[in-house]
C-alpha atoms as a PDB file:
ATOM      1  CA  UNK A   1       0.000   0.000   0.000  1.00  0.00           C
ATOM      2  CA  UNK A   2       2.911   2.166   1.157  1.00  0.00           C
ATOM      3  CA  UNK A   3       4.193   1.692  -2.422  1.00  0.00           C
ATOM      4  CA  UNK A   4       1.058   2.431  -4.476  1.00  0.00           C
ATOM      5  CA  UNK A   5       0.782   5.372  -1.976  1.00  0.00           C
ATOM      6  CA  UNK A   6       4.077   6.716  -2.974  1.00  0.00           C
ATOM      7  CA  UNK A   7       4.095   6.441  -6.679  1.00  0.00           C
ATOM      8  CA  UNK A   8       0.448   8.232  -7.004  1.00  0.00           C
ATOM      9  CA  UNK A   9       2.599  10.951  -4.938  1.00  0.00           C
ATOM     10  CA  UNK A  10       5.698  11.431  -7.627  1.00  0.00           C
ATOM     11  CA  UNK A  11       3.085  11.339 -10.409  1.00  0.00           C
ATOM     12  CA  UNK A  12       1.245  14.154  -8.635  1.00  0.00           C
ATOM     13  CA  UNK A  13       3.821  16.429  -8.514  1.00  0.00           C
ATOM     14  CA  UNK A  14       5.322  15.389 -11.642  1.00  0.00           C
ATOM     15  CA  UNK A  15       1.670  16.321 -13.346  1.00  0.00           C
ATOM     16  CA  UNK A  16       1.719  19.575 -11.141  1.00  0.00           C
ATOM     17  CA  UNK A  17       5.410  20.238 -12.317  1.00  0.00           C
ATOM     18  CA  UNK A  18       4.597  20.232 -15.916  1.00  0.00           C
ATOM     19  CA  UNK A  19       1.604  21.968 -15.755  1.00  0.00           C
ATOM     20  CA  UNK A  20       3.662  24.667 -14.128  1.00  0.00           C
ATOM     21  CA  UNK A  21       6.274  24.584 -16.600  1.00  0.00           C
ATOM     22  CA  UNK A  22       3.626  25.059 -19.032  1.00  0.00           C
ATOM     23  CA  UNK A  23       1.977  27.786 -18.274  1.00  0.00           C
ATOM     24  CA  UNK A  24       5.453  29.478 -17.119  1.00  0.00           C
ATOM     25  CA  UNK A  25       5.645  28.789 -21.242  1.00  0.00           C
ATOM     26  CA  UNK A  26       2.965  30.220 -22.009  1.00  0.00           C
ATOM     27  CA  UNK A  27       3.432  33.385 -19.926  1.00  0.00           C
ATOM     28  CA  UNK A  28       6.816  33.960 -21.462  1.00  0.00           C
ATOM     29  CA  UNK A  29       5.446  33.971 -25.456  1.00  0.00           C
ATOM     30  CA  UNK A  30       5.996  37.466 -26.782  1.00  0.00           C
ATOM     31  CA  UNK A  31       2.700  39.603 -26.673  1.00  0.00           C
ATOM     32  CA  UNK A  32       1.530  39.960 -30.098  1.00  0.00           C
ATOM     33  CA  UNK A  33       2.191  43.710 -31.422  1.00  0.00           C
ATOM     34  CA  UNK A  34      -1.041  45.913 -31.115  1.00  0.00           C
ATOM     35  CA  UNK A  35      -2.713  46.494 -34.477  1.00  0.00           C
ATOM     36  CA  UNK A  36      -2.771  50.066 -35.673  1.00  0.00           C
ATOM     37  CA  UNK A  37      -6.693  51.538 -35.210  1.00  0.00           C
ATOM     38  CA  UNK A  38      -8.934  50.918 -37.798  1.00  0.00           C
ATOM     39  CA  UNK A  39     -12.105  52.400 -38.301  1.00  0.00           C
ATOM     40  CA  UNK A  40     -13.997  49.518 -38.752  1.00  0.00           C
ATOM     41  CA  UNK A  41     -17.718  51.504 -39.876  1.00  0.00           C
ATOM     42  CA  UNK A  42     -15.552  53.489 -42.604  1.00  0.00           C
ATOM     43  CA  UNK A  43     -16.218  53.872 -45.778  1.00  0.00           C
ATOM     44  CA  UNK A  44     -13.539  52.294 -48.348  1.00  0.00           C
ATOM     45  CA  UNK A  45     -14.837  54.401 -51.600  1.00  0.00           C
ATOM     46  CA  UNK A  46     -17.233  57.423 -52.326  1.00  0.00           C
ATOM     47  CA  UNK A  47     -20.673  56.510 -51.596  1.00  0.00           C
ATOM     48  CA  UNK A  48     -21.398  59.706 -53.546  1.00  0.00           C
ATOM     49  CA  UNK A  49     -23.107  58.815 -57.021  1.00  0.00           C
ATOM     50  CA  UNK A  50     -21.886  60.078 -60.308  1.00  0.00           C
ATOM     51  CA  UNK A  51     -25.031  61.717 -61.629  1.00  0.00           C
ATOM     52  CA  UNK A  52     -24.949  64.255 -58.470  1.00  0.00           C
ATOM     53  CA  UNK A  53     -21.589  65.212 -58.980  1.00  0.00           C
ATOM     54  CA  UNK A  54     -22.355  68.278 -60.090  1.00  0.00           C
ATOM     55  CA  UNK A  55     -25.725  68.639 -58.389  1.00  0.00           C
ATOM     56  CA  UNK A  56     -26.849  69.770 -54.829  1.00  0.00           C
ATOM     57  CA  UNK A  57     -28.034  66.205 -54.211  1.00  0.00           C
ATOM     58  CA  UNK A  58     -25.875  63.700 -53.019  1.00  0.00           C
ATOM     59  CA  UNK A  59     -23.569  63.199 -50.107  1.00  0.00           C
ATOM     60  CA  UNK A  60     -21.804  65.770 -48.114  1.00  0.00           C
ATOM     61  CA  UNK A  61     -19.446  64.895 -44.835  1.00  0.00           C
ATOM     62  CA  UNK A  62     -18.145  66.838 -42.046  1.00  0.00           C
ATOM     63  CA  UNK A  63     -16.066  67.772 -38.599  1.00  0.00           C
ATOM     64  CA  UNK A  64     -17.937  69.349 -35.573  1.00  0.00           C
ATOM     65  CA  UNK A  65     -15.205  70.838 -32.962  1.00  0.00           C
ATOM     66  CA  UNK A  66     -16.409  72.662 -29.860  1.00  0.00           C
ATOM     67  CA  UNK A  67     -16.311  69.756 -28.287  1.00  0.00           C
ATOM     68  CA  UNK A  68     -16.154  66.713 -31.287  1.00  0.00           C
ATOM     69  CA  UNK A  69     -17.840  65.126 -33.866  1.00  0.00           C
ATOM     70  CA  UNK A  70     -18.867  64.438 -37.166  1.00  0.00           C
ATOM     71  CA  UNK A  71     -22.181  63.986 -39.484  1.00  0.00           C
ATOM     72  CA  UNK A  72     -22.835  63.058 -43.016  1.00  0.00           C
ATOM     73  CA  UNK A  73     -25.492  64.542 -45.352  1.00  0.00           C
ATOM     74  CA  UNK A  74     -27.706  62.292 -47.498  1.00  0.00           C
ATOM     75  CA  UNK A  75     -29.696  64.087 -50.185  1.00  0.00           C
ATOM     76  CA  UNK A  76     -31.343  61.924 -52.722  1.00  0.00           C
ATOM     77  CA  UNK A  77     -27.906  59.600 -53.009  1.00  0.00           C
ATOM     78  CA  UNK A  78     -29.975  57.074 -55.350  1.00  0.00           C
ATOM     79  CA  UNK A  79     -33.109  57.246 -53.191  1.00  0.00           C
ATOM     80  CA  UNK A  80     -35.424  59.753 -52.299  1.00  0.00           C
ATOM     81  CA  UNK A  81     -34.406  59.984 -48.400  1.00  0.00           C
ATOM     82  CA  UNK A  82     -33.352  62.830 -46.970  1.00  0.00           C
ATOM     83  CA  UNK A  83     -31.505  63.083 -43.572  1.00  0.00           C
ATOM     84  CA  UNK A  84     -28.228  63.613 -41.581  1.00  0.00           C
ATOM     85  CA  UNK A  85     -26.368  61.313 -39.232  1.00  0.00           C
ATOM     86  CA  UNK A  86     -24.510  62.906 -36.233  1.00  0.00           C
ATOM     87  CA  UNK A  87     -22.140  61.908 -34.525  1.00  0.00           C
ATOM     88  CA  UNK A  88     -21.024  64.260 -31.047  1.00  0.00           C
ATOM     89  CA  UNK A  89     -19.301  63.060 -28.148  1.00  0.00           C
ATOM     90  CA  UNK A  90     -20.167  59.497 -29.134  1.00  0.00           C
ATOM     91  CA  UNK A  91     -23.442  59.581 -29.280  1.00  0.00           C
ATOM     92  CA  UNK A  92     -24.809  59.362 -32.600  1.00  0.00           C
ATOM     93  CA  UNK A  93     -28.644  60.938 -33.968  1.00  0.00           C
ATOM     94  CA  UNK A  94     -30.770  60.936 -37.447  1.00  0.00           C
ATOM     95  CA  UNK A  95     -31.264  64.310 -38.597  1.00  0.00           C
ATOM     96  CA  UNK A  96     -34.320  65.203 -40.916  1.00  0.00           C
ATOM     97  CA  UNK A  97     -35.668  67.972 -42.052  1.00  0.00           C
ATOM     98  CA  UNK A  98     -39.093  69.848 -43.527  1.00  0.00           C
ATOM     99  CA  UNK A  99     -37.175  72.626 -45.429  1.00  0.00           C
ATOM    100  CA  UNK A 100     -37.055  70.882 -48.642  1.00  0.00           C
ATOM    101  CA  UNK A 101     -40.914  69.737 -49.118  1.00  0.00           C
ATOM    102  CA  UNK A 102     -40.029  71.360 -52.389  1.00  0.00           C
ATOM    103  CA  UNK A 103     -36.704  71.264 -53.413  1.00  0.00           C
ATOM    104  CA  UNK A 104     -35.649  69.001 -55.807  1.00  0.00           C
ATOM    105  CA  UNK A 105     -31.795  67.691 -57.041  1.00  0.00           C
ATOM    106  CA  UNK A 106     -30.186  70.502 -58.812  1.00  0.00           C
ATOM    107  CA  UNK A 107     -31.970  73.347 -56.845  1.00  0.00           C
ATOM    108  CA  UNK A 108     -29.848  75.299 -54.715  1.00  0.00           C
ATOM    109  CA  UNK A 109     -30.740  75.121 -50.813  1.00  0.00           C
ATOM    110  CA  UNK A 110     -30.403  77.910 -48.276  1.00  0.00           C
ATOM    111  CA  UNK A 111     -30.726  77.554 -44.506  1.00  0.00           C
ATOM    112  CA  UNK A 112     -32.342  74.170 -44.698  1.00  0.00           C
ATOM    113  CA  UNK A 113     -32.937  73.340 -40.686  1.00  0.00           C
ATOM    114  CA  UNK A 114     -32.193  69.677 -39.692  1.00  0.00           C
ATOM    115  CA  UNK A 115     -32.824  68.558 -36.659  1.00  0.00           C
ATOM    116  CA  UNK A 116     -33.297  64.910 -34.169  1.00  0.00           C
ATOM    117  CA  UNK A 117     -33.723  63.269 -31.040  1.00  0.00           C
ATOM    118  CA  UNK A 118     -30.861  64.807 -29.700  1.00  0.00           C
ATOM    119  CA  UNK A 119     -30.206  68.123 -28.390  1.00  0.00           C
ATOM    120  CA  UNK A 120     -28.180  69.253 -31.656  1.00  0.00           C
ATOM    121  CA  UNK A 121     -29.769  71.169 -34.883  1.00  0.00           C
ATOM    122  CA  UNK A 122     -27.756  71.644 -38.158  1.00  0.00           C
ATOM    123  CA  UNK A 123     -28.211  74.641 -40.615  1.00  0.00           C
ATOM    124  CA  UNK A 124     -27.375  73.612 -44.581  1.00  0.00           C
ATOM    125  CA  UNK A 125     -27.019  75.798 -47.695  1.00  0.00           C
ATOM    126  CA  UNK A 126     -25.648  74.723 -50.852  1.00  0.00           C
ATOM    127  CA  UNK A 127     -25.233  76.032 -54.690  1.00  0.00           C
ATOM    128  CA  UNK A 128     -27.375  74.267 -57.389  1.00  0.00           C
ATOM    129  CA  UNK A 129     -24.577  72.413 -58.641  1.00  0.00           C
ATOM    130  CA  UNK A 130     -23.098  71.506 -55.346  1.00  0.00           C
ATOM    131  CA  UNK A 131     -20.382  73.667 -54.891  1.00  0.00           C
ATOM    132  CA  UNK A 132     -19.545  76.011 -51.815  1.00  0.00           C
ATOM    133  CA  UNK A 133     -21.596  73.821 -49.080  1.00  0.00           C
ATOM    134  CA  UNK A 134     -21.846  75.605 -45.516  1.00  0.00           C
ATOM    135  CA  UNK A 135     -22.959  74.591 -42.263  1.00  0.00           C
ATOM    136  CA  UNK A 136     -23.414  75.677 -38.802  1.00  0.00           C
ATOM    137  CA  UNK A 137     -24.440  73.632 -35.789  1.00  0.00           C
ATOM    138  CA  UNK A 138     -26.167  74.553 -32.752  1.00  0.00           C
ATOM    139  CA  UNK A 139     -26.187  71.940 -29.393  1.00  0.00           C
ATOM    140  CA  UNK A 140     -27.102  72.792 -26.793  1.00  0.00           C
ATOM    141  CA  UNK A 141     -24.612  73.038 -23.848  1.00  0.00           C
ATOM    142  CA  UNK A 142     -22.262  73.948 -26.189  1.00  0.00           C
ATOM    143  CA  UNK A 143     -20.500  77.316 -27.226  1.00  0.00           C
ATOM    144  CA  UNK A 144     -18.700  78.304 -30.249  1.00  0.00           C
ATOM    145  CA  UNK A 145     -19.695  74.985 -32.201  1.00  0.00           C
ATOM    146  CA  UNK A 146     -17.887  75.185 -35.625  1.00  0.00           C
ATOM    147  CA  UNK A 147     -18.197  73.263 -38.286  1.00  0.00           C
ATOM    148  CA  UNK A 148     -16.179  71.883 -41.259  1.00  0.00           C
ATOM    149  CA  UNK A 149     -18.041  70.271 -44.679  1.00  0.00           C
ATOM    150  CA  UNK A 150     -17.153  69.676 -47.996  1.00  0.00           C
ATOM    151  CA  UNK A 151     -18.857  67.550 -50.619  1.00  0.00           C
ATOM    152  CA  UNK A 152     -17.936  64.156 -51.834  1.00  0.00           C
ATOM    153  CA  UNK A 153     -18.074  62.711 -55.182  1.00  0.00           C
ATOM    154  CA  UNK A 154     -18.058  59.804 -57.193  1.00  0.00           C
ATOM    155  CA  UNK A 155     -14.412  59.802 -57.061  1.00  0.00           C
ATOM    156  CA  UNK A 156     -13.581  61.771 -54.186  1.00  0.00           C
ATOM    157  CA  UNK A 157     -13.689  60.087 -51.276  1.00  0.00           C
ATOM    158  CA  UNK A 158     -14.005  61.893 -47.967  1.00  0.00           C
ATOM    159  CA  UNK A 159     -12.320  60.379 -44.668  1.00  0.00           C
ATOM    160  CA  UNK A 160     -13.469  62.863 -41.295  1.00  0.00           C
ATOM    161  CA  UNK A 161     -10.675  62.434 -38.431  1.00  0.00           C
ATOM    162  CA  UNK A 162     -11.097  63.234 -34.868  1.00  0.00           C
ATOM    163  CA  UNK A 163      -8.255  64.228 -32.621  1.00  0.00           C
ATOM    164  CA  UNK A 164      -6.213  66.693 -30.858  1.00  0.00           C
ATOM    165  CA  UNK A 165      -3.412  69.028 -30.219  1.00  0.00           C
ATOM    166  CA  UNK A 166      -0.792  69.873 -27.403  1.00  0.00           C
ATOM    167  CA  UNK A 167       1.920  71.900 -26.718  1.00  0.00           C
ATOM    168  CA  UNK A 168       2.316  75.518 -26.695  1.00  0.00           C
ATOM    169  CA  UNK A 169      -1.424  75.087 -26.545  1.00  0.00           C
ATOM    170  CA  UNK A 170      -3.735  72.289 -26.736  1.00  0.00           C
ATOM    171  CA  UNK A 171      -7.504  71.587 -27.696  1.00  0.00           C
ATOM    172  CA  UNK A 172      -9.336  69.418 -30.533  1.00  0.00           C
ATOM    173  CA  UNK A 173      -7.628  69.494 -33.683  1.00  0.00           C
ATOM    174  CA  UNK A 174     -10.859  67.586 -35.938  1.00  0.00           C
ATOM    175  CA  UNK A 175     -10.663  67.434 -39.892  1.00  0.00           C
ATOM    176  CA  UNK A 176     -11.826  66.067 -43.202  1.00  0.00           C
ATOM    177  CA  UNK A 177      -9.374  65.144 -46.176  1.00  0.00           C
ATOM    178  CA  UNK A 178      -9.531  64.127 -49.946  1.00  0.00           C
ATOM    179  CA  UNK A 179      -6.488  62.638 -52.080  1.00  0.00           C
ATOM    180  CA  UNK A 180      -5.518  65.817 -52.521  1.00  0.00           C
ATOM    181  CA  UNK A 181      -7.131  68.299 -49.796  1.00  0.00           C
ATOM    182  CA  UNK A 182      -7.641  68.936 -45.672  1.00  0.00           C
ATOM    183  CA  UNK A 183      -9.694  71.283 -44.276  1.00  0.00           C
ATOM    184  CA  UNK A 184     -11.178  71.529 -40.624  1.00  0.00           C
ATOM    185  CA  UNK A 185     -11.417  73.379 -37.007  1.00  0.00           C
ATOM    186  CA  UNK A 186      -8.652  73.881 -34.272  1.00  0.00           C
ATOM    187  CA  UNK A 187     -10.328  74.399 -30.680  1.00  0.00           C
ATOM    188  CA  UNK A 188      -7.712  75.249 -28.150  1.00  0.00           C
ATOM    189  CA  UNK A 189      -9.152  74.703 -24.498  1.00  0.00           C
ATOM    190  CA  UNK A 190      -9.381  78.378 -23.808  1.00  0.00           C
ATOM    191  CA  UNK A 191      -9.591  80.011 -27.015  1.00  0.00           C
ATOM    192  CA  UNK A 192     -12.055  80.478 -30.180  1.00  0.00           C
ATOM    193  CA  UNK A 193     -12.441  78.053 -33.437  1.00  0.00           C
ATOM    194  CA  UNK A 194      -9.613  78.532 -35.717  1.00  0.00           C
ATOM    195  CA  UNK A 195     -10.662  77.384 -39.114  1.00  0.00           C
ATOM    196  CA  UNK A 196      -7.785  75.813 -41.224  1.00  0.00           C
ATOM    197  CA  UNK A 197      -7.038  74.382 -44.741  1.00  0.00           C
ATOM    198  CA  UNK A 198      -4.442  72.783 -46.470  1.00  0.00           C
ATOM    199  CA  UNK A 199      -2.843  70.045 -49.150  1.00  0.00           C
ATOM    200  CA  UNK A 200      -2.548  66.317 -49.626  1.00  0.00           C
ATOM    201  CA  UNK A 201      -0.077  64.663 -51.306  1.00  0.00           C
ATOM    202  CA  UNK A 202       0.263  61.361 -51.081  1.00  0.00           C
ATOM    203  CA  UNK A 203       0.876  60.730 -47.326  1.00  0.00           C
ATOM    204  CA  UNK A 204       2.358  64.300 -46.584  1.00  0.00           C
ATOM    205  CA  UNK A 205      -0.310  66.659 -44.909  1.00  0.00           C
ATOM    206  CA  UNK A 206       0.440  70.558 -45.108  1.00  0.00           C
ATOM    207  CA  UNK A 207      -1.576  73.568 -44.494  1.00  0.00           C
ATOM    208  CA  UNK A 208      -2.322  76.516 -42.072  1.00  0.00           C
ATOM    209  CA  UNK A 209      -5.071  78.180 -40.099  1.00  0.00           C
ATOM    210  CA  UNK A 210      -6.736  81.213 -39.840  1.00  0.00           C
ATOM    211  CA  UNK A 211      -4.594  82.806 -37.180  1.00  0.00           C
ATOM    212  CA  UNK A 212      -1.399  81.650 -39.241  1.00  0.00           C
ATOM    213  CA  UNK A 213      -0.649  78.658 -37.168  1.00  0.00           C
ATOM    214  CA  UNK A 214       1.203  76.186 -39.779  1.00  0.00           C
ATOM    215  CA  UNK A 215       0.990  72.527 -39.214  1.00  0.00           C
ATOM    216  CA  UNK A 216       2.369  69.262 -41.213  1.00  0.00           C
ATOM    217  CA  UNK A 217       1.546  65.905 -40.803  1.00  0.00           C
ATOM    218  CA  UNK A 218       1.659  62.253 -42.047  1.00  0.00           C
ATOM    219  CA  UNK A 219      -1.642  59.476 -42.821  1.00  0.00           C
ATOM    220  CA  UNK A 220      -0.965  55.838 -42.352  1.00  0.00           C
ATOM    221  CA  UNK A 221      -4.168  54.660 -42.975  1.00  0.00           C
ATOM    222  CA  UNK A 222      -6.679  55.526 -40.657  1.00  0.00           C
ATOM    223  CA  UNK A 223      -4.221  57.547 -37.906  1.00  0.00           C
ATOM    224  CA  UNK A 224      -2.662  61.006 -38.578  1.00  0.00           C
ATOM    225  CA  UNK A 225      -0.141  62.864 -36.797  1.00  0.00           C
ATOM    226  CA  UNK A 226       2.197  65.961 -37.319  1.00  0.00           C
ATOM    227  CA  UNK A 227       3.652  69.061 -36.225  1.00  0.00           C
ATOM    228  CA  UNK A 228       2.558  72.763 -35.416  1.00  0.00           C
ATOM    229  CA  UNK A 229       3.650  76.050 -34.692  1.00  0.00           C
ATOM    230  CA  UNK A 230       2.804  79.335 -34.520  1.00  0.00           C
ATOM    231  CA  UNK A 231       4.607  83.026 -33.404  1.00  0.00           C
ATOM    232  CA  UNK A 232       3.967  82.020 -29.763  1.00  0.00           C
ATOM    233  CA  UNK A 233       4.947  78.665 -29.718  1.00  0.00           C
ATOM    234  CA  UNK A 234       4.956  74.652 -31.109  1.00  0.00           C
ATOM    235  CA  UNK A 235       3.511  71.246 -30.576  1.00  0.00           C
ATOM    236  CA  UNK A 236       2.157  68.108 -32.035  1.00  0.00           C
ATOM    237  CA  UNK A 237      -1.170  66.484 -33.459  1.00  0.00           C
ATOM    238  CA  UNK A 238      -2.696  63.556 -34.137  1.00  0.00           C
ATOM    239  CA  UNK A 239      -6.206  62.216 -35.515  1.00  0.00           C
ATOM    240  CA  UNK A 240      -8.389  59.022 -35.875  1.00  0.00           C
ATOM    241  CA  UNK A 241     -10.827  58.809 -38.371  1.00  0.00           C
ATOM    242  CA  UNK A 242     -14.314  58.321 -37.976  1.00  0.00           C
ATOM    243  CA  UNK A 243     -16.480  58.927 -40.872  1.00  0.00           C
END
């Protein structure tokens, strides 16, 4: 018995000894390396249809700062809806509107009122054809909201990044960007919007803001980042997309 005894023993702690060493293994495997973010909901190409390329129907995107978000416009994109989606602080709302009972694709809109379920309410104008869209958003709880927009196309696709700045200064730093464009709002912490613009090219991000505060940059995919600086001082910037 003494024997039996003892050998269930050693193969105890020889079972308890590997399983041990095993997970000592498995705790010692190199952690994978983290993916870069993806925005997973985004759009790969222009959702934007050909024949309202040069219209006032069709699909328009853009950057709320003050604090963040985004929204696209739907107009008649090869249906008759008409609506916006929202997106501010995370929470996202369906827009719709009664200002354009009448209008029809091609006519130009002025101060069409959108509004939803949330506390938020977006102003739209556009030319006939499309060109020179403007916004403005009111929420409520919320001072100096600014807004960025610019139309998309059939091929012109439109990626809308969320992010910040810091340095010198620091604040959101939210934008939109083509192949070959950027344009979008700078919100320090303490200070008013400061409305900027700039140039693609390939990966390289350039451009400058109202108040003359230059900034650079580079995309990798769906993740930006860069420089700035201005007369009183210098920092960094970076952005996720999420539209």
């Amino acid at each position: 018995m003494k024997i039996i005894a003892s050998k269930i023993m050693l193969l105890a702690v020889l079972f308890s000894t590997a399983l041990l060493v095993s997970c000592k293994k498995e705790k010692e495997k190199a952690p994978a390396p983290n993916e870069p973010y993806s925005c997973a909901t985004c759009a790969d190409s222009p959702e934007a249809l050909a024949s309202n390329d040069a219209s006032s129907a069709g699909i328009y995107k853009g950057v709320i700062t003050g604090s963040s978000g985004n929204f696209k416009i739907v107009l008649e994109n090869g249906s008759s809806n008409i609506f916006i989606v929202a997106t501010f602080q995370g929470v996202t709302d369906t827009l719709t509107t009664n200002s354009l009972s009448s209008w029809n694709p091609g006519d130009a809109i002025v101060s069409a009122v959108f509004t939803g379920d949330q506390e938020i309410s977006i102003t739209f104008s556009v030319n006939a054809d499309g060109s020179s869209p403007t916004a403005t958003a009111a929420i409520t709880g919320y001072s100096n909201v600014t807004v960025s927009i610019v139309k998309e196309t059939s091929t012109t696709l439109v990626q809308c990044f969320e992010g910040t700045f810091a340095g010198f200064s620091s604040g959101n730093f939210n934008f939109w960007l083509t192949s070959t464009s950027i344009g979008g709002v700078a919100k320090s912490t303490t200070g008013s919007p400061d409305i900027f613009t700039g140039n693609v090219t390939g990966t390289t991000i350039t451009g400058i803001t109202s108040n003359s505060t230059n900034f650079s940059g580079t995309l990798s995919g769906d993740n930006a980042s860069g420089n700035w600086n201005n007369s009183y001082g210098s920092g960094t910037w970076t952005g996720k997309r999420t539209l």
